[in-house]
C-alpha atoms as a PDB file:
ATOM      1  CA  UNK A   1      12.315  46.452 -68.504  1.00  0.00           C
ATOM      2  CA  UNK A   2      14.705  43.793 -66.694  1.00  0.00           C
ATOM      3  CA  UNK A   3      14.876  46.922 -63.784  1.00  0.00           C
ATOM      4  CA  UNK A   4      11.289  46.657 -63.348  1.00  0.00           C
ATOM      5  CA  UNK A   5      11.222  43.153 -63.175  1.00  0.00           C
ATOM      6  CA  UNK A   6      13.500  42.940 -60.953  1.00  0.00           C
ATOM      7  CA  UNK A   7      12.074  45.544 -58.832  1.00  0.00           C
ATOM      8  CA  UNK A   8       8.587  43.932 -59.061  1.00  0.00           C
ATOM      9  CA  UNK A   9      10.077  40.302 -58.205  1.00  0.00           C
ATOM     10  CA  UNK A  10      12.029  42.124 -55.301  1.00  0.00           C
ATOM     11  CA  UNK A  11       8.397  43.865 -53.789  1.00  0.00           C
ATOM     12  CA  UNK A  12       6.772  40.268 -54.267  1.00  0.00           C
ATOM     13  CA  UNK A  13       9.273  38.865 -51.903  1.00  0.00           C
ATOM     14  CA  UNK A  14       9.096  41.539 -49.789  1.00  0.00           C
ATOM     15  CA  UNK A  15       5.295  41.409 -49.733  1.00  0.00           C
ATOM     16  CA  UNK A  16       5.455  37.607 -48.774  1.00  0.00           C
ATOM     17  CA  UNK A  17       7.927  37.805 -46.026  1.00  0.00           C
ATOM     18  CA  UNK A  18       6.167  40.906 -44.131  1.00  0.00           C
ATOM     19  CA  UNK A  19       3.137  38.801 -44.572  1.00  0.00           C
ATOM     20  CA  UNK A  20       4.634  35.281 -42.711  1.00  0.00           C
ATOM     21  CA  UNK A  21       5.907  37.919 -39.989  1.00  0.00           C
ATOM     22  CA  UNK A  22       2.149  38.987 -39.930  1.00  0.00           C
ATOM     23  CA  UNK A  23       0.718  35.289 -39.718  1.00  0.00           C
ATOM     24  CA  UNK A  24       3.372  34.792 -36.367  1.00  0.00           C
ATOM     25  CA  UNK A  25       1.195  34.761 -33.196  1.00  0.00           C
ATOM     26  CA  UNK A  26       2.642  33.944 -29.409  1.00  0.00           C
ATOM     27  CA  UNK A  27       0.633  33.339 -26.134  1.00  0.00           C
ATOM     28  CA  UNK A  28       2.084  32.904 -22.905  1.00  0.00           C
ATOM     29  CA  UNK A  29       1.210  30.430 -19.883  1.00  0.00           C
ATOM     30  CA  UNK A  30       2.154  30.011 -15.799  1.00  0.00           C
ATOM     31  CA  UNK A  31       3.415  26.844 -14.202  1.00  0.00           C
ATOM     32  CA  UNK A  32       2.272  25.914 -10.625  1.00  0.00           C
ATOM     33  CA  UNK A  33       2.715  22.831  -8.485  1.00  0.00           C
ATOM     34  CA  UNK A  34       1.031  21.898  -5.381  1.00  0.00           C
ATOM     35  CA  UNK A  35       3.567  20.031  -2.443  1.00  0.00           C
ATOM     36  CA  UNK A  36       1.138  17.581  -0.568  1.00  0.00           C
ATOM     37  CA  UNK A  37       1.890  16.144   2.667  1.00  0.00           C
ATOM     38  CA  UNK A  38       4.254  13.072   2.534  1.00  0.00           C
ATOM     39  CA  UNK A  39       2.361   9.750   3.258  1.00  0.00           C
ATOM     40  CA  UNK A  40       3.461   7.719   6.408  1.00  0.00           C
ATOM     41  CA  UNK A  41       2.313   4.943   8.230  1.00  0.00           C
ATOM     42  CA  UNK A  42       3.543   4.030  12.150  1.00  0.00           C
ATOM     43  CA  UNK A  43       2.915   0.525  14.125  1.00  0.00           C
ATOM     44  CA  UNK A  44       0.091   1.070  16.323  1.00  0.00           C
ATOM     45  CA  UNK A  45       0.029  -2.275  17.925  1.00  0.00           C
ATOM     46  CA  UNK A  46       1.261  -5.917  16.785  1.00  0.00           C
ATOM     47  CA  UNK A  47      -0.211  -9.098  15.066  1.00  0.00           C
ATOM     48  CA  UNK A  48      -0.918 -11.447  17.902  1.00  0.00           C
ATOM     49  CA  UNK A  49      -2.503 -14.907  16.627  1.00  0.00           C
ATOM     50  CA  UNK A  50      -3.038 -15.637  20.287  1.00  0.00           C
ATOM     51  CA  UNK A  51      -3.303 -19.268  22.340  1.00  0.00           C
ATOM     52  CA  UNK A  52      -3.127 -22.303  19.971  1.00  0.00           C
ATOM     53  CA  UNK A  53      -4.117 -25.603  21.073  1.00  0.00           C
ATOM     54  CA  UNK A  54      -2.572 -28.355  19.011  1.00  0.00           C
ATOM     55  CA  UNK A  55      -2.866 -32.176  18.521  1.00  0.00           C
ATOM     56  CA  UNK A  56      -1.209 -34.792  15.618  1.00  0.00           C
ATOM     57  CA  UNK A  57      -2.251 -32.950  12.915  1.00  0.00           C
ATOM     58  CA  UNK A  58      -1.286 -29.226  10.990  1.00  0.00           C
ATOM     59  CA  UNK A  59      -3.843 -26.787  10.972  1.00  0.00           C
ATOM     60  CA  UNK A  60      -4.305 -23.106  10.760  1.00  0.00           C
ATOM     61  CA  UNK A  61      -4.928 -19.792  12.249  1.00  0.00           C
ATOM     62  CA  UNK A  62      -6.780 -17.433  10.274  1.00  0.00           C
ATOM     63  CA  UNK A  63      -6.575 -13.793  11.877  1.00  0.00           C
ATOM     64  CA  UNK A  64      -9.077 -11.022  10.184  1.00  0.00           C
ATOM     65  CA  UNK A  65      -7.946  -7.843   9.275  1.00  0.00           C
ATOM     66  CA  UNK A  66      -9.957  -5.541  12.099  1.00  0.00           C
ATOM     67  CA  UNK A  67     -10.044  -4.016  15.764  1.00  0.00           C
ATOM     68  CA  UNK A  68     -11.486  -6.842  17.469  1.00  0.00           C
ATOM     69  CA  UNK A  69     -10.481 -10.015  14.997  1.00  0.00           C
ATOM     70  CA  UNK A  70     -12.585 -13.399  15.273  1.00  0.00           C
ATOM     71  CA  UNK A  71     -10.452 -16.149  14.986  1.00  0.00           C
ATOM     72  CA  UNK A  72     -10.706 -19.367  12.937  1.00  0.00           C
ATOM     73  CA  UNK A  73      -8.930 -22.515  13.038  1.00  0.00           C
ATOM     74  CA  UNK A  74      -8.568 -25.210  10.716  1.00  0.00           C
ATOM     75  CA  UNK A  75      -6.979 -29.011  10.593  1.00  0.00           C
ATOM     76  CA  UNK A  76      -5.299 -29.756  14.322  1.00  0.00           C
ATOM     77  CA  UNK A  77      -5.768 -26.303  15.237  1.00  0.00           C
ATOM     78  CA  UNK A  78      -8.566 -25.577  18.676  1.00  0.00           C
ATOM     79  CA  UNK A  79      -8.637 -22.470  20.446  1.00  0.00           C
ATOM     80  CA  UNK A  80      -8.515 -23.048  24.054  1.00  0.00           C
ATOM     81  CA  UNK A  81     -10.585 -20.262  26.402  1.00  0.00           C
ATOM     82  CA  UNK A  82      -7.924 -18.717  27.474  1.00  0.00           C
ATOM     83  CA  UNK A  83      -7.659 -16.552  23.921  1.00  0.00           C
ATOM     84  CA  UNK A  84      -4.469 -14.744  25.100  1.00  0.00           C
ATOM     85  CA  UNK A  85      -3.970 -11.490  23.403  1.00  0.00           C
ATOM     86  CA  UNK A  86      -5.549 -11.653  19.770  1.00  0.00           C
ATOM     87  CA  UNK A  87      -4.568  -8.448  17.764  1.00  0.00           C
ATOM     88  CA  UNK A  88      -4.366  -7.784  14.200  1.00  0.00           C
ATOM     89  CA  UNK A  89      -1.434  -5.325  13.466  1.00  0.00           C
ATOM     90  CA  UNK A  90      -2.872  -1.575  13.522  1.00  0.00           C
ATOM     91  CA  UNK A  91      -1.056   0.714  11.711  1.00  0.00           C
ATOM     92  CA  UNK A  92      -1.884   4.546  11.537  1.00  0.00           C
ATOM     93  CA  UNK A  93      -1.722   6.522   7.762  1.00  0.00           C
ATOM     94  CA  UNK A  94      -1.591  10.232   8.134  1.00  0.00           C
ATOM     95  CA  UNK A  95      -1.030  12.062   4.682  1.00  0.00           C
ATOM     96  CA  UNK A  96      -3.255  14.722   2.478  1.00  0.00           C
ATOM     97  CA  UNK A  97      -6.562  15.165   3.814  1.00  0.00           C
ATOM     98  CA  UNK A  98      -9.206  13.259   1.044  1.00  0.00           C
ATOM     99  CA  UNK A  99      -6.209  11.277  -0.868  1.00  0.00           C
ATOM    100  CA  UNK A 100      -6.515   8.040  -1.888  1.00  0.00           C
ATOM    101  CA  UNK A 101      -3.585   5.626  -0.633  1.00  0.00           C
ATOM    102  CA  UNK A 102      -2.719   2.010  -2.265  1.00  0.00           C
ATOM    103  CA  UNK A 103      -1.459  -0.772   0.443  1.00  0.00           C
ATOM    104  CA  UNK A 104       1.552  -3.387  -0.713  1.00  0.00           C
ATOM    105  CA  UNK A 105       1.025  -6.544   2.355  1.00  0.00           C
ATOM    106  CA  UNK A 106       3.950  -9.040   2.753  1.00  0.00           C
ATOM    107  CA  UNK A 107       3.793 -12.038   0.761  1.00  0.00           C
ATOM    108  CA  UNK A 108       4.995 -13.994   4.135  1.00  0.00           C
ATOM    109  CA  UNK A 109       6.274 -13.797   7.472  1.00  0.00           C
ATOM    110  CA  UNK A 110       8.485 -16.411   9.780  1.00  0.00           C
ATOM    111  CA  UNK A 111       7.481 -16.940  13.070  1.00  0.00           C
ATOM    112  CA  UNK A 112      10.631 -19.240  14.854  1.00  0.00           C
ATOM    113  CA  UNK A 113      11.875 -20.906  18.260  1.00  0.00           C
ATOM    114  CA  UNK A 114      11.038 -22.633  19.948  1.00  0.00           C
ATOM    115  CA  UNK A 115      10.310 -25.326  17.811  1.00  0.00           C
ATOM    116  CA  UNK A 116      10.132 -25.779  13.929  1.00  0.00           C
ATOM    117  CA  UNK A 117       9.263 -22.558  11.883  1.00  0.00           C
ATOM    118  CA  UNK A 118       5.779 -21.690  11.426  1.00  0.00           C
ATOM    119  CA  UNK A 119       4.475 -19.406   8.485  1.00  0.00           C
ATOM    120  CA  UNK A 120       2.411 -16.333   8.274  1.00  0.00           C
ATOM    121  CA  UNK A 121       0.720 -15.623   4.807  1.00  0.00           C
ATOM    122  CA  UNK A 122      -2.464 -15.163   2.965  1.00  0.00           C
ATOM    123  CA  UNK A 123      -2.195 -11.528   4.917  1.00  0.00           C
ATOM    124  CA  UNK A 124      -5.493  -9.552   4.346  1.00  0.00           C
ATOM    125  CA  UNK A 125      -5.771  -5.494   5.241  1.00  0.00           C
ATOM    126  CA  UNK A 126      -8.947  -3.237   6.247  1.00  0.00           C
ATOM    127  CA  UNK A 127      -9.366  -1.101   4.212  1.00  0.00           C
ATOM    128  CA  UNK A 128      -8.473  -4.004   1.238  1.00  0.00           C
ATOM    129  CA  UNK A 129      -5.473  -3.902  -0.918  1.00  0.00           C
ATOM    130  CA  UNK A 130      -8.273  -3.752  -4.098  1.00  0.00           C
ATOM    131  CA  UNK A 131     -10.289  -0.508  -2.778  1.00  0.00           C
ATOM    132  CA  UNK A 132      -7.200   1.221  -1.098  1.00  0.00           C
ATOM    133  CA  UNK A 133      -7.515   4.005   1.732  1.00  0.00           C
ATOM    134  CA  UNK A 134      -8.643   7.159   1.996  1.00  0.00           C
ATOM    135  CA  UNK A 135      -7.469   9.641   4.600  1.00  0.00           C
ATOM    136  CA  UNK A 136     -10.259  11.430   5.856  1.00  0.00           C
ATOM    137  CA  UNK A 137      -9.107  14.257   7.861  1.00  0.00           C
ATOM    138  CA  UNK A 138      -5.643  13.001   6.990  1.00  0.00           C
ATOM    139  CA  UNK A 139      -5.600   9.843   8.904  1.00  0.00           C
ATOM    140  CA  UNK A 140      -6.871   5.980   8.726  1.00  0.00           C
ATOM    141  CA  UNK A 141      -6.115   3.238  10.572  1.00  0.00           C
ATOM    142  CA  UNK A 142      -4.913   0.115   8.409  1.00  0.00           C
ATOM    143  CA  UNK A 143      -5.716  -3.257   9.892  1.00  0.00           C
ATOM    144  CA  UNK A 144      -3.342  -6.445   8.816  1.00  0.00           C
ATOM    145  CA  UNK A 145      -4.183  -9.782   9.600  1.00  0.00           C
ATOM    146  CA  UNK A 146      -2.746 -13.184   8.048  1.00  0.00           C
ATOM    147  CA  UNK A 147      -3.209 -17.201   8.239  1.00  0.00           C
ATOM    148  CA  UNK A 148      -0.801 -18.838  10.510  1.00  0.00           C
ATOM    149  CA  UNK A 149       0.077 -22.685   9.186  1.00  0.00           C
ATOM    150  CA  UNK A 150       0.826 -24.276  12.285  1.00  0.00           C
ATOM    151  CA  UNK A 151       2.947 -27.760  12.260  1.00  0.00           C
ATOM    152  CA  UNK A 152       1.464 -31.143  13.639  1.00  0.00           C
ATOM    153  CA  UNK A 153       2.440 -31.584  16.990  1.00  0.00           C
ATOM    154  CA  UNK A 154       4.137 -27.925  16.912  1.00  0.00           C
ATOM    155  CA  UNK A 155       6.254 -27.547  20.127  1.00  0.00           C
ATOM    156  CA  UNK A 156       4.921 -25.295  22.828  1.00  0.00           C
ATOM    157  CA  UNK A 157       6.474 -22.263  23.352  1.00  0.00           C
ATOM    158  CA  UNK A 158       5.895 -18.475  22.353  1.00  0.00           C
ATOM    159  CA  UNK A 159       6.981 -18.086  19.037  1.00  0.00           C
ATOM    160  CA  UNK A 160       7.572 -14.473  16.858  1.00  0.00           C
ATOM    161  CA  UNK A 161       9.238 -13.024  13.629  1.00  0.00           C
ATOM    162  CA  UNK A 162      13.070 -12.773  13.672  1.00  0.00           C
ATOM    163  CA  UNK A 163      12.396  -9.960  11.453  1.00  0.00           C
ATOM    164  CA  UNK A 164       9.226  -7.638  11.397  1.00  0.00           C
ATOM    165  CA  UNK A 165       7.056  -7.798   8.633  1.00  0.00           C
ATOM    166  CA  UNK A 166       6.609  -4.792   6.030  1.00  0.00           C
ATOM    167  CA  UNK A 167       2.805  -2.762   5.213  1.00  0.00           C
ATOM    168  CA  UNK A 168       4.014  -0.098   2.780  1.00  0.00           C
ATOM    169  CA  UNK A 169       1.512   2.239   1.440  1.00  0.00           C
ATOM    170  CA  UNK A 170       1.981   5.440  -1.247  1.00  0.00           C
ATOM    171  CA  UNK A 171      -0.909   7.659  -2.674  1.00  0.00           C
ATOM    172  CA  UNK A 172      -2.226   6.927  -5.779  1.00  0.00           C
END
């Protein structure tokens, strides 16, 4: 009797580890990756804030962010009639054809000599830092412009960055 039950314990055991092998399913899946285009942006022309006309007071410059920028002054700041030349700073994006694109701006940028150190800020894009770019076609051109603070009584003179100022952009 101990034989049998043994033997029957034995074919139970069996019984239940055929059946786990039974309940043991597998499926199999690919991986595949897709290598886009690498983002870039180039300097298509400068930031130019153009003639300033200055009296006692400090004032500023505020350049728009587009092709053919308006200029606004405020404080001692007048804009004579001879504008100079009055760019914002164009730069071209070429990446992935219908990606999206986020734009960092400089926080601020030193314009020096001849005479005391005047400040860009407040810099503004086209498309805006909030919406972002799209490249259509692969390409957009990203317009920069800024608010110049100009001194009271700032000396004449051309002035421009000791260093150039950085527009970096990455896809989203």
């Amino acid at each position: 009797m101990k034989k049998v039950t043994k033997l029957f314990a034995f074919a139970i055991v069996m019984i239940a580890f055929s059946a786990s092998t039974f309940a043991q399913v597998s499926a199999t899946a690919t991986a595949s990756a897709t290598i886009v285009t690498p983002i870039a942006i180039a300097n298509a022309s400068n930031m130019n804030f153009g003639n300033i006309a200055v009296n006692a007071s400090a004032g500023t410059v505020v350049l728009p962010a587009a092709l053919a920028p308006v200029r606004t002054v405020t404080g001692g700041c007048s804009l004579p009639a001879t504008a100079g030349t009055v760019s914002a700073a164009a730069f071209t994006v070429t990446g992935a054809a219908g990606f999206t694109y986020s734009i960092t701006l400089p926080a601020s940028a030193s314009l020096t000599v001849p005479g005391p150190t005047m400040t860009a800020n407040a810099f503004v894009s086209s498309p805006t830092v909030a919406a972002g770019g799209l490249l259509t076609g692969g390409t957009q051109t990203l317009y920069v412009g800024a608010t110049l603070n100009v001194g009271a009584s700032q000396t004449a003179g051309a002035y421009t960055t000791a260093a150039p100022f950085t527009v970096t952009v990455n896809y989203n």
